[in-house]
PDB file of N, CA and C in Angstrom:
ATOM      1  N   UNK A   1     213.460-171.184  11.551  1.00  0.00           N
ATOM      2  CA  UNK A   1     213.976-169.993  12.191  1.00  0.00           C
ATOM      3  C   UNK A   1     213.558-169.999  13.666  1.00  0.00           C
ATOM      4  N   UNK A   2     214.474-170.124  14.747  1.00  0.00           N
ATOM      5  CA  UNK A   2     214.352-169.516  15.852  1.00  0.00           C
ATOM      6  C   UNK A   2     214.055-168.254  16.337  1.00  0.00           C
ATOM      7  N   UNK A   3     212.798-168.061  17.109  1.00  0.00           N
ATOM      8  CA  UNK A   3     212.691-166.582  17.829  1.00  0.00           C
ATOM      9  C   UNK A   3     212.686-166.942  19.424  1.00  0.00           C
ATOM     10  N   UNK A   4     213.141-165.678  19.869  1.00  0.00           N
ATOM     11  CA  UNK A   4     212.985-165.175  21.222  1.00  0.00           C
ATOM     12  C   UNK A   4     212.330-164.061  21.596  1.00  0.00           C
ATOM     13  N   UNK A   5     212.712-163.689  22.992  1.00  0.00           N
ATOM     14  CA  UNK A   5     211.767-162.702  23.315  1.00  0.00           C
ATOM     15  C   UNK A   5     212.704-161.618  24.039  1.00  0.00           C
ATOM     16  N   UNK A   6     212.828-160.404  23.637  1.00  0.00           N
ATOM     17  CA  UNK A   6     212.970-159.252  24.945  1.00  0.00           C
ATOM     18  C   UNK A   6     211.941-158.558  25.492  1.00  0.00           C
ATOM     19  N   UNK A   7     211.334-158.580  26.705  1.00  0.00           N
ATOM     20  CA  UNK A   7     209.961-157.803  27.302  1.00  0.00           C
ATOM     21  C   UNK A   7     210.426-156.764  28.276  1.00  0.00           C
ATOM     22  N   UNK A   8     209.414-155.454  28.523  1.00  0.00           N
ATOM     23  CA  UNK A   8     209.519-154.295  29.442  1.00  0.00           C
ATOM     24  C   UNK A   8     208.143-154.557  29.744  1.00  0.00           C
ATOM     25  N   UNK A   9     208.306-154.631  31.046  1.00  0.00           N
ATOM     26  CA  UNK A   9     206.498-154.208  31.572  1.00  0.00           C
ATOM     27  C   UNK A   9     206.890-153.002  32.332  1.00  0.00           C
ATOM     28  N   UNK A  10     206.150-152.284  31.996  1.00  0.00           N
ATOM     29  CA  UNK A  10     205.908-150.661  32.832  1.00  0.00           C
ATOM     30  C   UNK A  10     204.755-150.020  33.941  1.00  0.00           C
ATOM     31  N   UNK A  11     204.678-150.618  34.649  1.00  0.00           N
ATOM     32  CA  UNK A  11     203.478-150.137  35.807  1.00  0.00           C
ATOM     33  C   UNK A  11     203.570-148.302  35.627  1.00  0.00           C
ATOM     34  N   UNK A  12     202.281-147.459  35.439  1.00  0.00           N
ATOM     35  CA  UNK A  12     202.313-146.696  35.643  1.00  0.00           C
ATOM     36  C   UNK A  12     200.871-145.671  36.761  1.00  0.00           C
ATOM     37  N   UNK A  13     201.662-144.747  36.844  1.00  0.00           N
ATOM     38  CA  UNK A  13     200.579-143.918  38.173  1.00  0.00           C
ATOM     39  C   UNK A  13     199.627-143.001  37.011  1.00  0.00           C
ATOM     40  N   UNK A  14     199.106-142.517  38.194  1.00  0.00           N
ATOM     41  CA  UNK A  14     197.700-142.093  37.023  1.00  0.00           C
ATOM     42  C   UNK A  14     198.080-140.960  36.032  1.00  0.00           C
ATOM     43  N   UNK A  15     199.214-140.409  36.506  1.00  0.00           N
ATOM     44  CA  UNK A  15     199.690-139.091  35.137  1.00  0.00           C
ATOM     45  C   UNK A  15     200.448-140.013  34.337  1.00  0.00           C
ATOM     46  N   UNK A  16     200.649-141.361  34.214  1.00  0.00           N
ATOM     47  CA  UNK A  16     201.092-142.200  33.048  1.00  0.00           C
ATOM     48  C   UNK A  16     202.667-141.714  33.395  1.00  0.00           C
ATOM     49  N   UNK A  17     203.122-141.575  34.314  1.00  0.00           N
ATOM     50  CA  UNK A  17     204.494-141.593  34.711  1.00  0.00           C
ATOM     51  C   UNK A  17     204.796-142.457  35.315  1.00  0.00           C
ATOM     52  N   UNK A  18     206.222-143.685  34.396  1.00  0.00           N
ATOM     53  CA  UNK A  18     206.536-145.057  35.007  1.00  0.00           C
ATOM     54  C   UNK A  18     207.180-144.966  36.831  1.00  0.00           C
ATOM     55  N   UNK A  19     206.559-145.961  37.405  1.00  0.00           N
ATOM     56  CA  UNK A  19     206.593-146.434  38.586  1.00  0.00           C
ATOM     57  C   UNK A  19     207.696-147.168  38.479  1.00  0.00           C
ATOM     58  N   UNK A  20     207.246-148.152  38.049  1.00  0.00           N
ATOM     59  CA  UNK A  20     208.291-149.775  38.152  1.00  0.00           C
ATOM     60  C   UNK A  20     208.544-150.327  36.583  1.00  0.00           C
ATOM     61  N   UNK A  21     208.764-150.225  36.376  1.00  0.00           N
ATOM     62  CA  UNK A  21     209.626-151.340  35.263  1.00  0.00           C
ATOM     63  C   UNK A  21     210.222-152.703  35.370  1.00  0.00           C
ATOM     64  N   UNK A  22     210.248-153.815  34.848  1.00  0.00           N
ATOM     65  CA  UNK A  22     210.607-154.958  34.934  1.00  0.00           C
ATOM     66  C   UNK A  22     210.802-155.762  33.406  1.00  0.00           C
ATOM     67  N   UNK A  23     212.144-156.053  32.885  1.00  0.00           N
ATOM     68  CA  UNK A  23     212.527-156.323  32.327  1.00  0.00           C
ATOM     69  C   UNK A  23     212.236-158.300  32.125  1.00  0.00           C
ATOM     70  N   UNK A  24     212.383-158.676  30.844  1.00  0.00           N
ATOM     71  CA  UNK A  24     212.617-160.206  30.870  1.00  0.00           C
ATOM     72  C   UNK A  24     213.399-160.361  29.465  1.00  0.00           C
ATOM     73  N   UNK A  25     214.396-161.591  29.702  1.00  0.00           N
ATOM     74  CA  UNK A  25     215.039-161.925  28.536  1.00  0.00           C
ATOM     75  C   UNK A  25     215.122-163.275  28.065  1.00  0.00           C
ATOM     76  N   UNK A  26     213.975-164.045  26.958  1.00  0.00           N
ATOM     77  CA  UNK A  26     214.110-165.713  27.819  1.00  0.00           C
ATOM     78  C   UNK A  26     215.531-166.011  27.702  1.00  0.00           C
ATOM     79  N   UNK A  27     216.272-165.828  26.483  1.00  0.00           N
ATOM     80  CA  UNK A  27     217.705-166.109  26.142  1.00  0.00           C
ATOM     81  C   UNK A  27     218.926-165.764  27.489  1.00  0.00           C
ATOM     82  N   UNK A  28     218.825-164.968  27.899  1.00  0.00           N
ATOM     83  CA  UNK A  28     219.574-164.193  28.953  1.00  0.00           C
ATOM     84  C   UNK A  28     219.387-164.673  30.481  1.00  0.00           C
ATOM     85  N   UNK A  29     218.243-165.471  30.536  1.00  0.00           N
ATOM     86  CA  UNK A  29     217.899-166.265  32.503  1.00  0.00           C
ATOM     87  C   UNK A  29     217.372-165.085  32.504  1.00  0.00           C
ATOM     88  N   UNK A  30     217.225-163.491  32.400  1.00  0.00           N
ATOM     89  CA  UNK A  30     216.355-163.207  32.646  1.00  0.00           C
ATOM     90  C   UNK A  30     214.852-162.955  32.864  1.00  0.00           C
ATOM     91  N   UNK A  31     214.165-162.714  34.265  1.00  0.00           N
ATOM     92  CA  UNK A  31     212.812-162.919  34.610  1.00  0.00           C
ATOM     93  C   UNK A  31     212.658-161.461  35.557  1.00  0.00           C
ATOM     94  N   UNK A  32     211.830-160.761  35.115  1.00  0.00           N
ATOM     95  CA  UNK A  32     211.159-159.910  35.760  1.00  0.00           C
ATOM     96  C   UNK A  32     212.190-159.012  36.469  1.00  0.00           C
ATOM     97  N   UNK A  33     213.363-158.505  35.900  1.00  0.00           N
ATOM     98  CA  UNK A  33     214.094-158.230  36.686  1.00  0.00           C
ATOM     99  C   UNK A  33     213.991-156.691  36.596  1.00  0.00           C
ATOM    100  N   UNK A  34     214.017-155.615  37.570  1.00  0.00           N
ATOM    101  CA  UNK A  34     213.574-154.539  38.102  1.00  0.00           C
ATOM    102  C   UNK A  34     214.496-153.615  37.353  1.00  0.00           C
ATOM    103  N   UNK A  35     214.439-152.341  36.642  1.00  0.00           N
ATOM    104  CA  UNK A  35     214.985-151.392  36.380  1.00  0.00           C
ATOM    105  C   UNK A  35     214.343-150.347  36.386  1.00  0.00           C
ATOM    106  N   UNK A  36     215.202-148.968  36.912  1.00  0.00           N
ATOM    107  CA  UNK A  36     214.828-147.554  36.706  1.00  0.00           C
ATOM    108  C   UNK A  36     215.177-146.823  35.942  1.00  0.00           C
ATOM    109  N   UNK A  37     215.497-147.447  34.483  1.00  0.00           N
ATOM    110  CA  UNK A  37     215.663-146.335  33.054  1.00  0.00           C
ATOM    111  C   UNK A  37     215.698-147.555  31.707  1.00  0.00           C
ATOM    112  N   UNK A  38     215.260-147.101  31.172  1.00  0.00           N
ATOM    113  CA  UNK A  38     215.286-148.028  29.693  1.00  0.00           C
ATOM    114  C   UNK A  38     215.439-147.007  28.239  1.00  0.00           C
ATOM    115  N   UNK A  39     216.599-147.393  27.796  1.00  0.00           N
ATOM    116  CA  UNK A  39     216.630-146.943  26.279  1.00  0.00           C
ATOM    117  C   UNK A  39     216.494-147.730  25.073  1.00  0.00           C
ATOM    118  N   UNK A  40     215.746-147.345  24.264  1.00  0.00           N
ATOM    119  CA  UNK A  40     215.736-148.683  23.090  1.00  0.00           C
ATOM    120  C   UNK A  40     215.656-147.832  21.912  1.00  0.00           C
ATOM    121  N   UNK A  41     216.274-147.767  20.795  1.00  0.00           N
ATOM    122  CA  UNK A  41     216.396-147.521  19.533  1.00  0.00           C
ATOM    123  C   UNK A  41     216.407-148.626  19.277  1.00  0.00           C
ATOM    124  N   UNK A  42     215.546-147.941  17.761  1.00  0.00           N
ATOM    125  CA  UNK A  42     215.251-149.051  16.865  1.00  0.00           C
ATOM    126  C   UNK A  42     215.354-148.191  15.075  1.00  0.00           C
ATOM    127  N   UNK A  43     216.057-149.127  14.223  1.00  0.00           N
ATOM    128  CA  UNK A  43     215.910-148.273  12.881  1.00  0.00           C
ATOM    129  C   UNK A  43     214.847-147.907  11.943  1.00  0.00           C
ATOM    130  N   UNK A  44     214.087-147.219  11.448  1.00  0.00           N
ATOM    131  CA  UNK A  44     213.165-147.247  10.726  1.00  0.00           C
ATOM    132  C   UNK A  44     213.344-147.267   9.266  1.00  0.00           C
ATOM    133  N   UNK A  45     213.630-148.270   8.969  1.00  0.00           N
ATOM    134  CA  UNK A  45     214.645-148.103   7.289  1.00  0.00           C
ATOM    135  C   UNK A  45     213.837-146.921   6.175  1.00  0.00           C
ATOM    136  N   UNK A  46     212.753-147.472   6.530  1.00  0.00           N
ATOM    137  CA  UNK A  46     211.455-146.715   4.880  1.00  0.00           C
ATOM    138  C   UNK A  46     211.629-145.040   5.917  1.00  0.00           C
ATOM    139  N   UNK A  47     211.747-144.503   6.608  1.00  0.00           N
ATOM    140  CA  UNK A  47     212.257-143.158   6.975  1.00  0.00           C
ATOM    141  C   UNK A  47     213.406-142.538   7.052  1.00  0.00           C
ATOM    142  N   UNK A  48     214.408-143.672   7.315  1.00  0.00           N
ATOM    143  CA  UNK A  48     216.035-143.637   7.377  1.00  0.00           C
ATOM    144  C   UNK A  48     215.804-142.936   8.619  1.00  0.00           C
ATOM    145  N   UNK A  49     215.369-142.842   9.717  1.00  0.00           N
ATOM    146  CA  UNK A  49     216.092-142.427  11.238  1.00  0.00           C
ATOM    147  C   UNK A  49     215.052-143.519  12.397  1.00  0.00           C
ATOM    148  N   UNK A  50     216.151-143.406  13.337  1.00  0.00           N
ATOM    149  CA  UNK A  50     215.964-143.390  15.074  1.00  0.00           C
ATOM    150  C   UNK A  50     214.717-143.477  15.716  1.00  0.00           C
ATOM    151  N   UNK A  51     214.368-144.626  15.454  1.00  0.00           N
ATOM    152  CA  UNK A  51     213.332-144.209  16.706  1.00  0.00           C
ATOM    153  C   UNK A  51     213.316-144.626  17.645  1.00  0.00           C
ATOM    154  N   UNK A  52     212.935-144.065  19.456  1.00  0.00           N
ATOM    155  CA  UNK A  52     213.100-144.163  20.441  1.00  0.00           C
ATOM    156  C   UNK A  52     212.097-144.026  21.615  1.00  0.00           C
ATOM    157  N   UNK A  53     212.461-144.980  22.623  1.00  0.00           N
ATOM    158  CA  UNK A  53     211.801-144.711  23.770  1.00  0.00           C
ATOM    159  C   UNK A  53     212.373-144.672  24.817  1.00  0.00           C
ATOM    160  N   UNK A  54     212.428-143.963  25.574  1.00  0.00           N
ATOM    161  CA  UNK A  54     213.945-143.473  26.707  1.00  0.00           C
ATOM    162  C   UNK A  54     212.372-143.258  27.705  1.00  0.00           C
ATOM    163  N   UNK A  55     212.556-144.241  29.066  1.00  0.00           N
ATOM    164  CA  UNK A  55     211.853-143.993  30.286  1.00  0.00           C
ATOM    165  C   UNK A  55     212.737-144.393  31.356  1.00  0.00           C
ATOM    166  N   UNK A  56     212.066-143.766  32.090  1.00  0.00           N
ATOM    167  CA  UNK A  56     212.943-143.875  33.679  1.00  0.00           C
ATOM    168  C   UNK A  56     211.366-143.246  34.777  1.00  0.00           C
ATOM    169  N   UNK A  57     212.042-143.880  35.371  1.00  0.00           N
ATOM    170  CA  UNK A  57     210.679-144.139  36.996  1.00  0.00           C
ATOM    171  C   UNK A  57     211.004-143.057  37.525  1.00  0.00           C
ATOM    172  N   UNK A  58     210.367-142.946  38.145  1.00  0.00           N
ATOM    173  CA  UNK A  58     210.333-141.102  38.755  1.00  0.00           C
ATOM    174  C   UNK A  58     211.222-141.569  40.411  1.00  0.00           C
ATOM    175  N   UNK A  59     211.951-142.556  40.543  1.00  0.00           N
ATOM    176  CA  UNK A  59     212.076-142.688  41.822  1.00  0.00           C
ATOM    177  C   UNK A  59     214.297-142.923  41.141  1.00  0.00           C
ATOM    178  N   UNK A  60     214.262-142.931  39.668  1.00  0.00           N
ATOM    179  CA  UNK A  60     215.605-143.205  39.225  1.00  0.00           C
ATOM    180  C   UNK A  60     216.197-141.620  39.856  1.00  0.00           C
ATOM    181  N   UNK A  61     217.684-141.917  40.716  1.00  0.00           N
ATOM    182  CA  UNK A  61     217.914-140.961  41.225  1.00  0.00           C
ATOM    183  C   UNK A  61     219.472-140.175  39.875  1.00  0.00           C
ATOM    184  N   UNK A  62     218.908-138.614  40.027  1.00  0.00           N
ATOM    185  CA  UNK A  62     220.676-138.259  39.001  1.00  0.00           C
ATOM    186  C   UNK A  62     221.495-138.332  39.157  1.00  0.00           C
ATOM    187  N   UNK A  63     221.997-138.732  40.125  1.00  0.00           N
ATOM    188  CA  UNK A  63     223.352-138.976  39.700  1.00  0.00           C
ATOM    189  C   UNK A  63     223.683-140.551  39.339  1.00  0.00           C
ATOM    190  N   UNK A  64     222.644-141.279  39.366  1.00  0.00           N
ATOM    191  CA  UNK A  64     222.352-142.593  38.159  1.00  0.00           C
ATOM    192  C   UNK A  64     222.042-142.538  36.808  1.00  0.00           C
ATOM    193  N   UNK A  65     221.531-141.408  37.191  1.00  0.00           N
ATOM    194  CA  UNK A  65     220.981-141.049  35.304  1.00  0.00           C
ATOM    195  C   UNK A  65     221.968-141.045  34.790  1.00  0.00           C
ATOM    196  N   UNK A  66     223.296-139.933  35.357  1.00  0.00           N
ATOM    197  CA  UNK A  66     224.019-139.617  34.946  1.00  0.00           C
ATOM    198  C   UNK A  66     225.308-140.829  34.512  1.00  0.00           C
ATOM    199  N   UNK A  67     225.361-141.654  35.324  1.00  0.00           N
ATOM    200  CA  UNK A  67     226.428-142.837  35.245  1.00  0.00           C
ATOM    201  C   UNK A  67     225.291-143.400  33.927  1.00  0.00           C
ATOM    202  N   UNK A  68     224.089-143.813  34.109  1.00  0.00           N
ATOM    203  CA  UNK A  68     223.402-144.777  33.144  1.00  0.00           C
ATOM    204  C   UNK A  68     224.186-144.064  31.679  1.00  0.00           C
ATOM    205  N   UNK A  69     224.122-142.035  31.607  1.00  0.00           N
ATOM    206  CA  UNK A  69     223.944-142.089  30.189  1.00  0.00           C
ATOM    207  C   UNK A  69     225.631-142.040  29.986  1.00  0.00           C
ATOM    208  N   UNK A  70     226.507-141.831  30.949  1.00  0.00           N
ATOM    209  CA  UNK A  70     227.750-141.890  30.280  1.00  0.00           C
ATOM    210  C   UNK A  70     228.196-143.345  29.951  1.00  0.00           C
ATOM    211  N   UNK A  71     227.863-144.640  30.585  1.00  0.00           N
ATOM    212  CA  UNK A  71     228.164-145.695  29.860  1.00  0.00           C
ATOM    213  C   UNK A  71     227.427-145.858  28.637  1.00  0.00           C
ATOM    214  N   UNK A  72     226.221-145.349  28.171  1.00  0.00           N
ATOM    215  CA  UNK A  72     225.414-145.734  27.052  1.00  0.00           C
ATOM    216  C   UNK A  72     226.756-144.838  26.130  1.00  0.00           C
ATOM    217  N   UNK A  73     227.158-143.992  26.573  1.00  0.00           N
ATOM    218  CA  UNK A  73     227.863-143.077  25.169  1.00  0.00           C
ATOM    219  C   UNK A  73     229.301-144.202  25.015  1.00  0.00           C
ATOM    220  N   UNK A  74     229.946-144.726  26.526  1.00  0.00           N
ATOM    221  CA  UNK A  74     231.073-145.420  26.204  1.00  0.00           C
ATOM    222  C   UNK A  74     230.717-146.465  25.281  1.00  0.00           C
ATOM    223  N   UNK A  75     229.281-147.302  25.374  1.00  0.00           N
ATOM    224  CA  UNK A  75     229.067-148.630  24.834  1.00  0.00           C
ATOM    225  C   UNK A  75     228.652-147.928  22.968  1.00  0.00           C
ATOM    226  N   UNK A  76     228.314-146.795  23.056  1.00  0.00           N
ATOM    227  CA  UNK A  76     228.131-146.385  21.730  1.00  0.00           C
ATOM    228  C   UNK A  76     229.520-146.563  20.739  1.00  0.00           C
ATOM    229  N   UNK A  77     230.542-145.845  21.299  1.00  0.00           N
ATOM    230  CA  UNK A  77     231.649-145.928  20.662  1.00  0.00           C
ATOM    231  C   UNK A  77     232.209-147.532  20.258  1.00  0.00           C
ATOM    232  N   UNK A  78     232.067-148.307  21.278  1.00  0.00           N
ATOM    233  CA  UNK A  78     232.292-149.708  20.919  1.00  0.00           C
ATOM    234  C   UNK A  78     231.510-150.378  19.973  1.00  0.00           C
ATOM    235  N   UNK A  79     230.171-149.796  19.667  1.00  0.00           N
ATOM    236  CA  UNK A  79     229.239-150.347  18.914  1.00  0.00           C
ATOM    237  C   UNK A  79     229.665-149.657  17.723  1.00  0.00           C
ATOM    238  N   UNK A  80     229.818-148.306  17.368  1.00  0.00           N
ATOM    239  CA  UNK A  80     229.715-148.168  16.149  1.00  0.00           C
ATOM    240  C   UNK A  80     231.284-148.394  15.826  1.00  0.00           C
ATOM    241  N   UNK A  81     232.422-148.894  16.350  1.00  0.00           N
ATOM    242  CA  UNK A  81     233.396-149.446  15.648  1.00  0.00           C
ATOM    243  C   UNK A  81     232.906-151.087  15.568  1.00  0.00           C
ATOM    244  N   UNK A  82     232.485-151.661  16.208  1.00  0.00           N
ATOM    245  CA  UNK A  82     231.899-152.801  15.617  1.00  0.00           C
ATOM    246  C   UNK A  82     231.319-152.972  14.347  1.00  0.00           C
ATOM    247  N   UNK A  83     230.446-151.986  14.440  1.00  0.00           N
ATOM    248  CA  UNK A  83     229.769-152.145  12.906  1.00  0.00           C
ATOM    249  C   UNK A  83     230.129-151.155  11.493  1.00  0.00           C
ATOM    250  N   UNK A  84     231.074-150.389  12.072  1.00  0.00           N
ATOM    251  CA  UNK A  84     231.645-149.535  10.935  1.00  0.00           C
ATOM    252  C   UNK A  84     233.527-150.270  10.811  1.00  0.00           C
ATOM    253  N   UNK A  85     234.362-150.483  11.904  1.00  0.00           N
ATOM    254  CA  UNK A  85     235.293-150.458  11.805  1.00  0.00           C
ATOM    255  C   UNK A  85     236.057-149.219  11.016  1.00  0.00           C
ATOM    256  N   UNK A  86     235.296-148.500  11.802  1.00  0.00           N
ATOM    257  CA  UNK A  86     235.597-146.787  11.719  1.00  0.00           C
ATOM    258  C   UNK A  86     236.338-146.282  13.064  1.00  0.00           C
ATOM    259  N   UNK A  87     238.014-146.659  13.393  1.00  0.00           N
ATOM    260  CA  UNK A  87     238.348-146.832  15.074  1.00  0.00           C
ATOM    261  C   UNK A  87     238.582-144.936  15.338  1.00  0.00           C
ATOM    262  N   UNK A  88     238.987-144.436  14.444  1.00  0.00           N
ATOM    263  CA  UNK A  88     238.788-142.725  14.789  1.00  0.00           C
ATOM    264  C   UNK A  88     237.876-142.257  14.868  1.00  0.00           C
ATOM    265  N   UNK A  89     236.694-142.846  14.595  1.00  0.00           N
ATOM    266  CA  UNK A  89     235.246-142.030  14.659  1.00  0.00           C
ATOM    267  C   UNK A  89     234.902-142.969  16.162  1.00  0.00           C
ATOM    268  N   UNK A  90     235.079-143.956  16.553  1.00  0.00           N
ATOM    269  CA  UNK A  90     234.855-144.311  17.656  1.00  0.00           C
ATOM    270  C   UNK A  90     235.580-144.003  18.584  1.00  0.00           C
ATOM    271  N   UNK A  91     236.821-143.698  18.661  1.00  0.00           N
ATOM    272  CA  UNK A  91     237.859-142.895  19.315  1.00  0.00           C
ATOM    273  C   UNK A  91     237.265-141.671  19.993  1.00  0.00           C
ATOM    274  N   UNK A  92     236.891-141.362  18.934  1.00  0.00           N
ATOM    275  CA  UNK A  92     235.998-139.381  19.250  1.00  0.00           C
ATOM    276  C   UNK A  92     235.104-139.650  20.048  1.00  0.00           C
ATOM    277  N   UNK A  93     234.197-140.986  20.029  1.00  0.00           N
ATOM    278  CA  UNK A  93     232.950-141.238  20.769  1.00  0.00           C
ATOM    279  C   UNK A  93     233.079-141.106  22.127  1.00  0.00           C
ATOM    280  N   UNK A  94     234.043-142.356  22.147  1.00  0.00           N
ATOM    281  CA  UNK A  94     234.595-142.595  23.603  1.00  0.00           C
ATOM    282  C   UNK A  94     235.477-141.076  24.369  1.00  0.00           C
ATOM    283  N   UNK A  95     235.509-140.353  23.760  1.00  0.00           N
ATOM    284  CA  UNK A  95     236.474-138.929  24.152  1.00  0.00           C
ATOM    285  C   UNK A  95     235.334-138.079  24.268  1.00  0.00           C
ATOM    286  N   UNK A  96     234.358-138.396  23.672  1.00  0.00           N
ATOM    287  CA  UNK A  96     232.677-137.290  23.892  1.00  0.00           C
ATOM    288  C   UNK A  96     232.176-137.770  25.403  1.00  0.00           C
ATOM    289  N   UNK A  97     232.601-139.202  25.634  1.00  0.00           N
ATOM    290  CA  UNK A  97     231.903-139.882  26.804  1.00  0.00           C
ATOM    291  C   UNK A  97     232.832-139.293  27.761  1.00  0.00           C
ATOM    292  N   UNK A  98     233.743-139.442  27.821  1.00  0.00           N
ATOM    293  CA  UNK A  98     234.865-139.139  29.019  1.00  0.00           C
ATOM    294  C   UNK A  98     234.619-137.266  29.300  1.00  0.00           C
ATOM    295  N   UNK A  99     234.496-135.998  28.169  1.00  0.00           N
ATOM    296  CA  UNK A  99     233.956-135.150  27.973  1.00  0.00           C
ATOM    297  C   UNK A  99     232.754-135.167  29.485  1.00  0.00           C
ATOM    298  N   UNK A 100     231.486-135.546  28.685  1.00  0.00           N
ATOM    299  CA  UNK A 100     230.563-135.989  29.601  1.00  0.00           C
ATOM    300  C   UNK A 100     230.577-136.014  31.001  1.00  0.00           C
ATOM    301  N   UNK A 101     231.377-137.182  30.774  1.00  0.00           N
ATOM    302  CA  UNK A 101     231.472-137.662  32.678  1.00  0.00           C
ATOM    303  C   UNK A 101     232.572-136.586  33.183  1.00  0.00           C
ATOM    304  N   UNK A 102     233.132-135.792  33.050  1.00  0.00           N
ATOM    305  CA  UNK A 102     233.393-134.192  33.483  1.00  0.00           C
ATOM    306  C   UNK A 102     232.877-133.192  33.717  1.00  0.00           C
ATOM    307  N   UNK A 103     232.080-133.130  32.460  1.00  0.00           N
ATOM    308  CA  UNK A 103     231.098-131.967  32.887  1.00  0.00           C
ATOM    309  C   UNK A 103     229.958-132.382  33.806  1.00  0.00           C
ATOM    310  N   UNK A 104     229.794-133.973  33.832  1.00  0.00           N
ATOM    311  CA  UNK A 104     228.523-134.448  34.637  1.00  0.00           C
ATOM    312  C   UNK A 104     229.197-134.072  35.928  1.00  0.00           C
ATOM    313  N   UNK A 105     229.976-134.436  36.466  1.00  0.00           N
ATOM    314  CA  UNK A 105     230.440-134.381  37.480  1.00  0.00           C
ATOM    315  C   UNK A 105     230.931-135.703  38.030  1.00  0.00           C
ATOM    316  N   UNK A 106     230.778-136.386  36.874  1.00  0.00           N
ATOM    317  CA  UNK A 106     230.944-138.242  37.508  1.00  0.00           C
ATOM    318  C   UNK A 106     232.278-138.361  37.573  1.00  0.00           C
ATOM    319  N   UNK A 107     233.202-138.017  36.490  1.00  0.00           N
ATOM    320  CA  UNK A 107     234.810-137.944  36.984  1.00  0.00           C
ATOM    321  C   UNK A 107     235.604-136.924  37.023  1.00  0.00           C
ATOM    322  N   UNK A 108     236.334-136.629  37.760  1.00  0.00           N
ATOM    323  CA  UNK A 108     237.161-135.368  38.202  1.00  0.00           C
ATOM    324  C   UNK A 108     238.587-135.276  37.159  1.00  0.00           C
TER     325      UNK A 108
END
């Protein structure tokens, strides 16, 4: 069996609020490469839900937040018709995202 690696290093200031972040992927050429928000779910089967760690650097500006979380909702809809081949329940997803980026203010 082959393994790889995905890594987050998180520099933080003394109230433990992330600074810098830096990502690595060996599979991907990625090395140390700089980001200001990270989401990661992961399943917990023996609980049946979600668990999560959602950070962002105190220097990530909103109206990035805001683009970051409306593509996470577009890439949601693509994901869960991937793995359900459920295309009306992903339909709705992608129509929650577009929703979103209206009320965010990201599209008119």
């Amino acid at each position: 069996m082959r393994k790889t690696q995905i890594t987050i290093d998180v520099e933080l200031d003394e109230n433990h609020i992330p600074e810098k972040m830096t990502w690595n992927a060996q599979d991907g050429g990625v090395e140390k490469e700089e980001t200001k928000a990270v989401m990661i779910s992961v399943w917990d089967e023996k609980a049946s839900e979600a668990l999560r760690i959602d950070l962002w650097t105190k220097e990530m500006p909103v109206d990035q937040m805001k683009m970051f979380m409306h593509q996470i909702l577009v890439s949601m809809g693509s994901t869960y018709q991937r793995a359900t081949g459920e295309d009306d329940v992903a339909a709705w997803i992608e129509e929650i995202a577009e929703e979103f980026a209206i009320k965010s203010a990201i599209k008119m």
